[in-house]
N, C-alpha and C. Protein backbone atom coordinates (compact mmCIF):
# COMPACT_ATOMS: atom_id res chain seq x y z
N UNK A 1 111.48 21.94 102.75
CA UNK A 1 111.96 21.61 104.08
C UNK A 1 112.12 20.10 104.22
N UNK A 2 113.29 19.73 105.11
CA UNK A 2 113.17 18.23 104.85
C UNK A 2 112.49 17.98 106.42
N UNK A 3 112.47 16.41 106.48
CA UNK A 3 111.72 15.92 107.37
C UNK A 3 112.47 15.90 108.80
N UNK A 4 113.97 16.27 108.50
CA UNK A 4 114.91 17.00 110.09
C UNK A 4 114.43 18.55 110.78
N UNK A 5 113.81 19.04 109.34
CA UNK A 5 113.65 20.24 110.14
C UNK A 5 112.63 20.85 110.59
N UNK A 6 111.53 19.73 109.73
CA UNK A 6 110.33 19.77 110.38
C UNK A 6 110.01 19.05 111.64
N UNK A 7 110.80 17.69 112.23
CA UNK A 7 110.95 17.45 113.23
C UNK A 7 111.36 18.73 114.68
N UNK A 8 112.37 19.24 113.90
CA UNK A 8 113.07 19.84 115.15
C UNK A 8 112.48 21.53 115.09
N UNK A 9 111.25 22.14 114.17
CA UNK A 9 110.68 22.60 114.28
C UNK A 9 109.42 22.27 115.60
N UNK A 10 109.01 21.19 115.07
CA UNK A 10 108.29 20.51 116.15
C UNK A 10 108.37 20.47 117.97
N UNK A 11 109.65 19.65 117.54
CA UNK A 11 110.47 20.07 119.27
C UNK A 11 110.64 20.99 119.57
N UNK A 12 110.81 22.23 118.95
CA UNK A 12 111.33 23.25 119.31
C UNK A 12 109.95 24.23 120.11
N UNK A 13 108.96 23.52 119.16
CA UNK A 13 107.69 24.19 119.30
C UNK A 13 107.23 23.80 120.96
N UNK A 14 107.55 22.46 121.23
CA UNK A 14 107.43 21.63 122.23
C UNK A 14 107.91 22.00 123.65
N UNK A 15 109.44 22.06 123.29
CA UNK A 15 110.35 22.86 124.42
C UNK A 15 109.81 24.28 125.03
N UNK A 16 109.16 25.17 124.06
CA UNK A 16 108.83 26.25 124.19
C UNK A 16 107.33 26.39 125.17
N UNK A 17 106.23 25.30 125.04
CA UNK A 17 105.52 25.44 125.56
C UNK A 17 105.23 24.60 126.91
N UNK A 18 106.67 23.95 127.11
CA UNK A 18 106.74 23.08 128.18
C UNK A 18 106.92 24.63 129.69
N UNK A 19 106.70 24.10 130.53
CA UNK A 19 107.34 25.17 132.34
C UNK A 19 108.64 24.95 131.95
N UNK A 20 109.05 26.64 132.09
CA UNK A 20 110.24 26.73 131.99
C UNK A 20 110.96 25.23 133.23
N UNK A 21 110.49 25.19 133.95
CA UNK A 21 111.66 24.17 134.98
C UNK A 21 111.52 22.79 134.83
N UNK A 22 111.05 22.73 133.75
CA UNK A 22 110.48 20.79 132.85
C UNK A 22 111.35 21.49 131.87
N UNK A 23 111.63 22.74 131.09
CA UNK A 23 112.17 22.27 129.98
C UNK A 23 113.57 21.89 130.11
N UNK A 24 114.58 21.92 130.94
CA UNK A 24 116.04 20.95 130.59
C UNK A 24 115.76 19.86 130.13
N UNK A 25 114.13 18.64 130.66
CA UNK A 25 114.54 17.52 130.19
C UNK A 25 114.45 17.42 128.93
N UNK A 26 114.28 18.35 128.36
CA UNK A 26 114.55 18.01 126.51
C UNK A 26 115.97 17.98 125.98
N UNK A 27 116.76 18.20 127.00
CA UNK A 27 118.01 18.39 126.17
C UNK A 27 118.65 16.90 125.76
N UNK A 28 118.24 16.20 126.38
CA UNK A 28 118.71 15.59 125.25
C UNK A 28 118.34 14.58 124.10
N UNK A 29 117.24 15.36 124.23
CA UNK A 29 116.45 15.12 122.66
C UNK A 29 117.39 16.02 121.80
N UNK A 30 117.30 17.61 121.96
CA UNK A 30 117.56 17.91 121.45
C UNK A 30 119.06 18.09 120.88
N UNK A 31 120.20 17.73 121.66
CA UNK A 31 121.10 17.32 121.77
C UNK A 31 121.19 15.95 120.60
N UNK A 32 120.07 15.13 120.32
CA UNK A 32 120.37 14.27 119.83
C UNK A 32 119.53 15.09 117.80
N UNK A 33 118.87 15.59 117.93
CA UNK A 33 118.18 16.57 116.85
C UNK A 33 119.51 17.39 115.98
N UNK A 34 120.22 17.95 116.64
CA UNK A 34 121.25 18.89 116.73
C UNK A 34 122.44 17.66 115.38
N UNK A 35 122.63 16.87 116.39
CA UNK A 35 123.44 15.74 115.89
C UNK A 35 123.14 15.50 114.57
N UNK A 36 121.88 14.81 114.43
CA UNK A 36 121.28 14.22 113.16
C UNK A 36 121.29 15.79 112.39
N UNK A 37 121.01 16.92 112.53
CA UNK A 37 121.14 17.44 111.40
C UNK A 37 122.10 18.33 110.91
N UNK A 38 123.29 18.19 111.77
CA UNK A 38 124.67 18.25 111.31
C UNK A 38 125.42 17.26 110.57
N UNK A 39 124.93 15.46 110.86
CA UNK A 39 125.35 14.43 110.41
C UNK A 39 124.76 14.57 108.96
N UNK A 40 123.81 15.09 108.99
CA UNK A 40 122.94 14.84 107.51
C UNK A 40 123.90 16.17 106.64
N UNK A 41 124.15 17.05 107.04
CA UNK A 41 124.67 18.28 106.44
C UNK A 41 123.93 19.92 106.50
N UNK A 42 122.60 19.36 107.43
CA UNK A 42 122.11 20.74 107.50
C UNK A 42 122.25 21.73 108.24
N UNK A 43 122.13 22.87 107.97
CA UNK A 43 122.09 23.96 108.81
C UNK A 43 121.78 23.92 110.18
N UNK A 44 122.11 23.84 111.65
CA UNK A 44 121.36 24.37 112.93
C UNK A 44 121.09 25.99 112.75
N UNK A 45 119.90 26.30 112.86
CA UNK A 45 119.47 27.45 113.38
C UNK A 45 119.76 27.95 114.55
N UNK A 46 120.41 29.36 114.58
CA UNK A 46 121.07 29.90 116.05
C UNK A 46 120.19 30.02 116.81
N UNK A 47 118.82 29.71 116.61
CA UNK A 47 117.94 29.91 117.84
C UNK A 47 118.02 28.59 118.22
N UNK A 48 117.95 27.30 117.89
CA UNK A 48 117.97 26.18 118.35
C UNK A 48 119.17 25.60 119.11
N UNK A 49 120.81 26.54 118.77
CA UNK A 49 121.95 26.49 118.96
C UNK A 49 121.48 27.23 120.63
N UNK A 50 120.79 28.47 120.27
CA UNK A 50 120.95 29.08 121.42
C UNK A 50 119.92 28.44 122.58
N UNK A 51 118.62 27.97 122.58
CA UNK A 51 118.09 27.22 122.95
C UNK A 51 118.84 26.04 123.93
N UNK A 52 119.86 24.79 122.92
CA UNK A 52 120.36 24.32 123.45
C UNK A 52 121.26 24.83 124.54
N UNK A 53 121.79 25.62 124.30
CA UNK A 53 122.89 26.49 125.98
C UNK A 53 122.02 26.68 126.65
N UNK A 54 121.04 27.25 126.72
CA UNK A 54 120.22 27.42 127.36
C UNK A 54 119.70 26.53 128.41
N UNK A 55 119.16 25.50 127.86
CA UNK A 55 118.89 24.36 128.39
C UNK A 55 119.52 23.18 129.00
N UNK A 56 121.44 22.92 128.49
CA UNK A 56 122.47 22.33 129.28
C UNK A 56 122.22 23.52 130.80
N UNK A 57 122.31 24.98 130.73
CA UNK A 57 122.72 25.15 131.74
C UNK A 57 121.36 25.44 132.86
N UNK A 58 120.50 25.26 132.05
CA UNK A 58 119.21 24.70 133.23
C UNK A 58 119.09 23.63 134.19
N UNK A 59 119.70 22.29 133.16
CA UNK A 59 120.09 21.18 133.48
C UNK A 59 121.30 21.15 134.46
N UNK A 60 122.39 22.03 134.37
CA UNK A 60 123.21 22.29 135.42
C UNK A 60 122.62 22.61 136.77
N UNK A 61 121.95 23.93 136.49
CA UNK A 61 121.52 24.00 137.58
C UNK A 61 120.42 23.07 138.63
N UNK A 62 119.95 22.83 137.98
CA UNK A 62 118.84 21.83 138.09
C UNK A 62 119.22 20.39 139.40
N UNK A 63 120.80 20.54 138.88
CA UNK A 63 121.26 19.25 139.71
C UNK A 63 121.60 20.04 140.72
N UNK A 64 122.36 21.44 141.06
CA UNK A 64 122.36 21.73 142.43
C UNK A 64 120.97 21.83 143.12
N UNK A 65 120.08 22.34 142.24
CA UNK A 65 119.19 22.37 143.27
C UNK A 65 118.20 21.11 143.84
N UNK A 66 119.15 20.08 143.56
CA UNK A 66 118.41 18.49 144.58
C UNK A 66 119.49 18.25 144.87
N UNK A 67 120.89 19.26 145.27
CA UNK A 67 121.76 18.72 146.23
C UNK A 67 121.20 18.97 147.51
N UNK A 68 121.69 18.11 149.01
CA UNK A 68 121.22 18.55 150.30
C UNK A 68 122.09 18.98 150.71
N UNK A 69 121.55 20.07 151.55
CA UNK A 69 122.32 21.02 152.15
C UNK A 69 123.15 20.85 153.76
């Protein structure tokens, strides 16, 4: 294993045990994880792929709900 995927093993581990409504702010860590190990040539894992959607659209929502009404 190289040292990208033991990182983003890590985070992943991280994201998972964060409140679900704290975890969007990882995205863009992981957003930046994603990057580096496509730049390097490695594999993303579809759970980390799926993870990330996940978490942009938390982050979506996230901003309506501190719009005022």
């Amino acid at each position: 294993m190289t040292t990208l995927t033991d990182d983003m093993k890590r985070l992943h581990s991280r994201i998972l045990d964060t409140d679900e409504g704290r975890r969007h702010l990882y995205r863009p860590k992981l957003t930046e994880m994603i990057e580096r190990m496509e730049d390097a040539g490695e594999r993303v894992p579809a759970r980390i792929r799926d993870l990330h959607e996940e978490l942009t659209a938390d982050a979506i929502e996230a901003q309506f709900d501190n719009m005022p009404v």
